[in-house]
N, C-alpha and C. Protein backbone atom coordinates (compact mmCIF):
# COMPACT_ATOMS: atom_id res chain seq x y z
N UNK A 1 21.34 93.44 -13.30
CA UNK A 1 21.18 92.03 -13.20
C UNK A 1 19.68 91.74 -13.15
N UNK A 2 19.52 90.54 -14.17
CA UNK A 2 18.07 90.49 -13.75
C UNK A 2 17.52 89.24 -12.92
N UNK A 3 15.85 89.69 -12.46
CA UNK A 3 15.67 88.99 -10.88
C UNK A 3 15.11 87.36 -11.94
N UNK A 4 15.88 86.78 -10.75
CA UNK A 4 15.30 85.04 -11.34
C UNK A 4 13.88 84.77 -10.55
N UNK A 5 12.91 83.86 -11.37
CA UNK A 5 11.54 83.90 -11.32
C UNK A 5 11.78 82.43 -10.36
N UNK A 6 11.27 81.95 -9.19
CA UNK A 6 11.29 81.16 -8.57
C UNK A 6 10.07 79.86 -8.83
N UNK A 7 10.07 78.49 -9.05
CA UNK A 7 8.87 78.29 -9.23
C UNK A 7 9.01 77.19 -7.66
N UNK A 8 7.97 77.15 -6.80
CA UNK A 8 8.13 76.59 -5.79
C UNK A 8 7.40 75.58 -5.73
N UNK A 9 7.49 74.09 -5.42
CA UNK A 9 6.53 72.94 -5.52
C UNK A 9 4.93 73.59 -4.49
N UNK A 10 4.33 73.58 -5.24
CA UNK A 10 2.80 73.05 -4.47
C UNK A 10 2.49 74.66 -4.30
N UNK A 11 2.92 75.91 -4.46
CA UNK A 11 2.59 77.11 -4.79
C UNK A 11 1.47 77.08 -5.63
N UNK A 12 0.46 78.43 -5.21
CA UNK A 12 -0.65 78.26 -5.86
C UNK A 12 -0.53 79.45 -6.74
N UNK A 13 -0.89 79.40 -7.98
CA UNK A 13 -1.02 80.60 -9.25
C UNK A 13 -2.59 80.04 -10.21
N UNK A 14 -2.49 80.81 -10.54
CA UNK A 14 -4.22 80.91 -10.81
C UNK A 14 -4.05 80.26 -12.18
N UNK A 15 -4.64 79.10 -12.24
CA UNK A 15 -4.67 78.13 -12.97
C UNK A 15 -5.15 78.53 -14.34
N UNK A 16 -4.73 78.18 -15.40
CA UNK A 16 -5.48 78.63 -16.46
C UNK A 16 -7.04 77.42 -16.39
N UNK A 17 -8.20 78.25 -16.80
CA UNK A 17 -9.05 77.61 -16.97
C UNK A 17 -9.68 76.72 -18.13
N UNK A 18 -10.19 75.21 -17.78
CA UNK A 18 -9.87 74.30 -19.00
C UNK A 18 -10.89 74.62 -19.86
N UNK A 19 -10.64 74.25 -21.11
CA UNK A 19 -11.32 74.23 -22.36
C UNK A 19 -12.25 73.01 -22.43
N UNK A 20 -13.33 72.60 -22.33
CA UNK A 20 -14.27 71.65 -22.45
C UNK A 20 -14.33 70.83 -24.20
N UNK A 21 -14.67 69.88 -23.82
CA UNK A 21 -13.91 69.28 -25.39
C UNK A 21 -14.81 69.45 -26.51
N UNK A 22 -15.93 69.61 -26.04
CA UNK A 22 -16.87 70.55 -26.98
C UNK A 22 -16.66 71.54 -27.68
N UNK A 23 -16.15 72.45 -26.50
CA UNK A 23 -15.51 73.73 -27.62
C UNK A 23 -14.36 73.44 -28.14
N UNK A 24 -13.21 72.80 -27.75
CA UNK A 24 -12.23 72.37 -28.42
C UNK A 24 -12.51 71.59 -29.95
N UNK A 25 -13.48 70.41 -29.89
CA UNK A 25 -14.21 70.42 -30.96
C UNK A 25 -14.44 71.21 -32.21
N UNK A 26 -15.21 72.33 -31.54
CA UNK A 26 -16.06 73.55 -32.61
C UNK A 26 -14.74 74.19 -32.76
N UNK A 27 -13.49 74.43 -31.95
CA UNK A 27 -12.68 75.18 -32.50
C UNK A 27 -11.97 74.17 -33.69
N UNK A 28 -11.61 73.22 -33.30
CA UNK A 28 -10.88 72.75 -34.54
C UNK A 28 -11.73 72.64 -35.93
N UNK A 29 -12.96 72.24 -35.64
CA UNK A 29 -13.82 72.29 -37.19
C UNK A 29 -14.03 73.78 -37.31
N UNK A 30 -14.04 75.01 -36.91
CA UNK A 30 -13.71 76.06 -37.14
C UNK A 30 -12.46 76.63 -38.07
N UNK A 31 -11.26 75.99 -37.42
CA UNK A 31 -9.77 75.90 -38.04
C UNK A 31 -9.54 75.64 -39.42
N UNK A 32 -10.65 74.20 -39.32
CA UNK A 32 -10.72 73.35 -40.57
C UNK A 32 -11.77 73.67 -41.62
N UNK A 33 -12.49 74.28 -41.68
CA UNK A 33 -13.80 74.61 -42.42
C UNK A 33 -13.51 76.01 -42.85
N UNK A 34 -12.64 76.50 -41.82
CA UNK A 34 -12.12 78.30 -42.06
C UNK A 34 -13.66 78.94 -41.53
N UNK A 35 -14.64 78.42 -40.83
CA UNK A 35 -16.17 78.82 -40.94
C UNK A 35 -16.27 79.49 -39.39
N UNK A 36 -16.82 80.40 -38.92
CA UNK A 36 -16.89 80.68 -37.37
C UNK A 36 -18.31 80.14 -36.93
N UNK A 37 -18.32 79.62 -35.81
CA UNK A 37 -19.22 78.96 -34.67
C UNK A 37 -20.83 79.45 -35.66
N UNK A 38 -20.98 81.34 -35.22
CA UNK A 38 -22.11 81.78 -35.40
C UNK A 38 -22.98 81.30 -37.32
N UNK A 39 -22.61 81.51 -37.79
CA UNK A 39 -22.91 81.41 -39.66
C UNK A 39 -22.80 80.06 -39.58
N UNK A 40 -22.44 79.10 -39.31
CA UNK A 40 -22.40 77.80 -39.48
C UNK A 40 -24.04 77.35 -38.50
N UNK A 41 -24.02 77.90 -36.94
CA UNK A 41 -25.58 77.53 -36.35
C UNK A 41 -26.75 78.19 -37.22
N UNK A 42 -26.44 79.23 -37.72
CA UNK A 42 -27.10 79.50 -38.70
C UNK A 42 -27.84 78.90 -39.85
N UNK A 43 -26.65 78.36 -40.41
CA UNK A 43 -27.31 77.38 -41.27
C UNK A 43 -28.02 76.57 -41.13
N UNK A 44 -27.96 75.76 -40.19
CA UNK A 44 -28.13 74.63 -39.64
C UNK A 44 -29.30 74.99 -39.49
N UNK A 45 -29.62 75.87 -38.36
CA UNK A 45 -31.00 76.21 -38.07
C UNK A 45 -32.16 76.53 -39.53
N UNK A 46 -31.22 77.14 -40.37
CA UNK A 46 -32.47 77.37 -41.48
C UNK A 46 -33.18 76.04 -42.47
N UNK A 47 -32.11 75.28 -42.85
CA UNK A 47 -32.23 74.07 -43.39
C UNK A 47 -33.01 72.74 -42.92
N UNK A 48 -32.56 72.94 -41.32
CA UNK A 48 -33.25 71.48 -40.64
C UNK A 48 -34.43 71.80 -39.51
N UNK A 49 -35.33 71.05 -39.52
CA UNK A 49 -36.22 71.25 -38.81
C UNK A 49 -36.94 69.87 -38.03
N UNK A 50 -37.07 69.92 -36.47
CA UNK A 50 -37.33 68.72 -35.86
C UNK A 50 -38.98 68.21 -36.53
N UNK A 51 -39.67 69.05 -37.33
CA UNK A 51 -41.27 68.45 -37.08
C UNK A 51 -41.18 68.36 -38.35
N UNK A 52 -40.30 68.36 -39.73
CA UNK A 52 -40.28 67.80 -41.01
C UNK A 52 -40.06 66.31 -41.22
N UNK A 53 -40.84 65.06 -41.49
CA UNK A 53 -40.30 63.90 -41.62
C UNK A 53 -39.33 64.12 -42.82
N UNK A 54 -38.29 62.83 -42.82
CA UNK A 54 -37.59 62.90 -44.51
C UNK A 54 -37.91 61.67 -44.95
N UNK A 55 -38.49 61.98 -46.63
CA UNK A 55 -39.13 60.73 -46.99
C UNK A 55 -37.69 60.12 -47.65
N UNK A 56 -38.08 58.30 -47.72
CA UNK A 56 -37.04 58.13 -48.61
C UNK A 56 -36.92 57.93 -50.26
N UNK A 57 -35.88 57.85 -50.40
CA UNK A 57 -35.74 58.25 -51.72
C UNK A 57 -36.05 56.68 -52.85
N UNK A 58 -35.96 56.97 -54.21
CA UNK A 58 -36.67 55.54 -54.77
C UNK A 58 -35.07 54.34 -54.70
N UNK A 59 -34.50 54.98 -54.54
CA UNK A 59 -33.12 53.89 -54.31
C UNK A 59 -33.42 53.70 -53.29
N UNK A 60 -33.66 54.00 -51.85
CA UNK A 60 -33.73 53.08 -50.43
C UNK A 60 -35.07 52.31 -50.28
N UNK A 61 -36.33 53.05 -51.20
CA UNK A 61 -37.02 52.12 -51.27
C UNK A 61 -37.15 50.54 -52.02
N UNK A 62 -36.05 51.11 -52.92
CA UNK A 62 -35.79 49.73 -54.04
C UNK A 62 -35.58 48.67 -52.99
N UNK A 63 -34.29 49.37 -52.40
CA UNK A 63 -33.47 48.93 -52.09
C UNK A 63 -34.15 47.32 -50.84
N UNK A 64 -34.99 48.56 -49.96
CA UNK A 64 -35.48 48.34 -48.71
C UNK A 64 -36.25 46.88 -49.24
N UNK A 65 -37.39 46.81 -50.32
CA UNK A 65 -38.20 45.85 -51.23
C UNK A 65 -37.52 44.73 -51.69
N UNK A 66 -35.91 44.80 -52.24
CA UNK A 66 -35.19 44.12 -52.52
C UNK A 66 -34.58 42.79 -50.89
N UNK A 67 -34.34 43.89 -50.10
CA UNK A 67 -34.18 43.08 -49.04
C UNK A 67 -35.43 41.79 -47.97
N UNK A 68 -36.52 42.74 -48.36
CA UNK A 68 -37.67 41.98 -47.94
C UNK A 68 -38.02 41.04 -48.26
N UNK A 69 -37.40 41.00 -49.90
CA UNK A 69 -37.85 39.82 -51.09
C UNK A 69 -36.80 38.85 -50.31
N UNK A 70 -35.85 39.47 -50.26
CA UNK A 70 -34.37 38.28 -49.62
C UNK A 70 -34.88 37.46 -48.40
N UNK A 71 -35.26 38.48 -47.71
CA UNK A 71 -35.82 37.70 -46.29
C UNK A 71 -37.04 36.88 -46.06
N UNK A 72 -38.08 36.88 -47.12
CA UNK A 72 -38.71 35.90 -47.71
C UNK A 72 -38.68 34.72 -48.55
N UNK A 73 -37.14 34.84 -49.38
CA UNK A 73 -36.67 33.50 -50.12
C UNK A 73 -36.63 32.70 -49.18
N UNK A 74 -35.26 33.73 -48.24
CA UNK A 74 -34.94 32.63 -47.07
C UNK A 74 -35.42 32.09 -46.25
N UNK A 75 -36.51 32.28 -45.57
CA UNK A 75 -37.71 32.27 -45.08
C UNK A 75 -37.95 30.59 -45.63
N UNK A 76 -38.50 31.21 -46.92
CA UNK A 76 -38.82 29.73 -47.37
C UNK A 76 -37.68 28.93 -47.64
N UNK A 77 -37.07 29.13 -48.19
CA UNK A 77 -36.28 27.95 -48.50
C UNK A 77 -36.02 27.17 -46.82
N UNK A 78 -35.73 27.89 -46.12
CA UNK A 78 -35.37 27.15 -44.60
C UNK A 78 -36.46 26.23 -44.24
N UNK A 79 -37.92 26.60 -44.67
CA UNK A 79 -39.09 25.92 -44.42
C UNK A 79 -39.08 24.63 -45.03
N UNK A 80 -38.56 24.63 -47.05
CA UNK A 80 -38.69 23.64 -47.53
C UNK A 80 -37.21 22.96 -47.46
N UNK A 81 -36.24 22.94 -46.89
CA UNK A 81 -35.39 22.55 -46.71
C UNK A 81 -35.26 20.76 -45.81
N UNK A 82 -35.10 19.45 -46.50
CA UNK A 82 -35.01 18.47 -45.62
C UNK A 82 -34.36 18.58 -44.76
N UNK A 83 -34.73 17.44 -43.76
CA UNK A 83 -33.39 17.03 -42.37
C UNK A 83 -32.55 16.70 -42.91
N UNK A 84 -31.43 16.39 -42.39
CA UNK A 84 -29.89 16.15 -42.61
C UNK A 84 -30.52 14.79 -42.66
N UNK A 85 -29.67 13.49 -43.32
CA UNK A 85 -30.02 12.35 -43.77
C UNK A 85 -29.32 11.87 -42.39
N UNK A 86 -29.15 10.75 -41.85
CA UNK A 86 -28.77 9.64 -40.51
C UNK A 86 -27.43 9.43 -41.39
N UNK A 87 -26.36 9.53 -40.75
CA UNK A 87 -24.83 9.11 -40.83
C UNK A 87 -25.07 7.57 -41.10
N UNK A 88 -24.66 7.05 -42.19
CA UNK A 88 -24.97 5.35 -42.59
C UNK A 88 -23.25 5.03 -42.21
N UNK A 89 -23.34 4.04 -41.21
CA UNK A 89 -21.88 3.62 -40.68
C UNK A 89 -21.23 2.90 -42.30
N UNK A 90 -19.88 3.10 -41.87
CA UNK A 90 -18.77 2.36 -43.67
C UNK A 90 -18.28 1.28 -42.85
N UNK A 91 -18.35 1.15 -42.22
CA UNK A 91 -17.94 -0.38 -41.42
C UNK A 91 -18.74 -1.56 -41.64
N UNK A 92 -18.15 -2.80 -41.39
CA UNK A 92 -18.96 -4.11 -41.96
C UNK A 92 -19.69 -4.10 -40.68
N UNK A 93 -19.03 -3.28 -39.03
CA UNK A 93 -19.75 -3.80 -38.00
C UNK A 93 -21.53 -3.59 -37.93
N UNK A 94 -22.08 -4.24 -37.41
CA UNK A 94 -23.55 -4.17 -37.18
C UNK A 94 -24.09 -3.18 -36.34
N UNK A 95 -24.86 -2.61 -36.89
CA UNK A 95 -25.86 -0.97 -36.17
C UNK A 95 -26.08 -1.46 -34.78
N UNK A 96 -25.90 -2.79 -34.64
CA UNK A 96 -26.68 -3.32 -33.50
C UNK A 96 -26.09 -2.70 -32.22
N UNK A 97 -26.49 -2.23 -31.23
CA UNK A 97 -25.84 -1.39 -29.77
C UNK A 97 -25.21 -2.51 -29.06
N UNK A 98 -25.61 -3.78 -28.91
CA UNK A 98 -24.89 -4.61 -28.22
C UNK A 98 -23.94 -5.54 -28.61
N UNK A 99 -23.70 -5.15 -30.33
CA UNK A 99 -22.64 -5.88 -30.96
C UNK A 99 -21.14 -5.86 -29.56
N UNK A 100 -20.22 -6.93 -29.78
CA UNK A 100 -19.34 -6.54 -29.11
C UNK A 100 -18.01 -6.00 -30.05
N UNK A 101 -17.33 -5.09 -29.26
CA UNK A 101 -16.07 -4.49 -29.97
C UNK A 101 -15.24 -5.80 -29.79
N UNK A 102 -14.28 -5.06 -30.95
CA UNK A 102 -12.89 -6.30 -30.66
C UNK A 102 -11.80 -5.08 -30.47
N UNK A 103 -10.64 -5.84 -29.59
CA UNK A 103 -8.83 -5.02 -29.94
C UNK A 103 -7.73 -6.08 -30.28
N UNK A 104 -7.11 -5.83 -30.26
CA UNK A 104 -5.82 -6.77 -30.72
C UNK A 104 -4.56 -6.51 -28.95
N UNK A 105 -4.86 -7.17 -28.31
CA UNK A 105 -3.80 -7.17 -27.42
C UNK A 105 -2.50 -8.18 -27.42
N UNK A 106 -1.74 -8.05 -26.34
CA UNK A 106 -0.48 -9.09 -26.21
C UNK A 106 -1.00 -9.99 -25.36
N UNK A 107 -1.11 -11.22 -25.67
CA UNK A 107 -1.65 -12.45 -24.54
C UNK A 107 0.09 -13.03 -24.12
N UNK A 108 -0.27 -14.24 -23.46
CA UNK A 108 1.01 -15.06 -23.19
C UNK A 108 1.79 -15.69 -23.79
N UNK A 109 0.58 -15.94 -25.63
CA UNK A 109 1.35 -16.61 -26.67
C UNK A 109 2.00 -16.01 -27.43
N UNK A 110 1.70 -14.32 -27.60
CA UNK A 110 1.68 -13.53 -28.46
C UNK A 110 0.14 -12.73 -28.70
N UNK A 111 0.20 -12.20 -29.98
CA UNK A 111 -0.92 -10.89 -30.25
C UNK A 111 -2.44 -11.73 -30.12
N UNK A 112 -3.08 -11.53 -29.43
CA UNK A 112 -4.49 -12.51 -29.65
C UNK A 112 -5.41 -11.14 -29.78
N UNK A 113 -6.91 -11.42 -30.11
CA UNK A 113 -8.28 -10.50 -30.37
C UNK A 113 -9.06 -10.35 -29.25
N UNK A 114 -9.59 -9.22 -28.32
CA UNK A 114 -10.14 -9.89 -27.40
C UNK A 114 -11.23 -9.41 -27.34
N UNK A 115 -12.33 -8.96 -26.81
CA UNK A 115 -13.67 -8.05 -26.87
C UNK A 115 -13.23 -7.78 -25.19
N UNK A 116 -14.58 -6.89 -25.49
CA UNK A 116 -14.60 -5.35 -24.46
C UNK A 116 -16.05 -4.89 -24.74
């Protein structure tokens, strides 16, 4: 007969120790590249270097010149651009501030006009 393995709440067994997501990381682009950790820092190290500037190329400079030109149209045009013209009222009433309003209410005879 064989012995049954007991698992007991809150028993201590030696934990497996965690994987940091870094290396979990390098392992999966490892998996995925088929490439191991070492030959890949390798490369890296031979190719790139912190005290090389990288110049840019004549497309980002076009590019970069093209945008400058943009930000100088606009530039100006915003400069020569008029004010918005004054809202001209469509009403016959008068601009005047102390004109008086009218409404149409119910008086005692019926509908009369009254100001306000």
């Amino acid at each position: 007969m064989a012995a049954r393995k007991v698992n007991t709440p809150g028993a201590t067994e030696k934990a497996p120790e965690p994987v940091s997501t870094a290396e979990q990381a390098d392992a999966a682009l490892e998996h995925i590249t088929g490439q191991d950790a070492e030959s890949q820092d390798q490369s890296t190290d031979e190719t790139s270097s912190l005290g090389t500037p990288v110049e840019p190329t004549a497309e980002e400079l076009a590019a970069k010149k093209e945008y400058e030109e943009f930000l100088q149209w606009r530039k100006n045009k915003g400069e020569s651009a008029q004010p918005p013209t004054q809202h001209a009222p469509t009403s016959n009433v008068p601009a005047d501030p102390t004109a008086k309003r009218t409404r149409q209410v119910v008086g005692p005879n019926g509908w009369i006009t009254e100001e306000y």
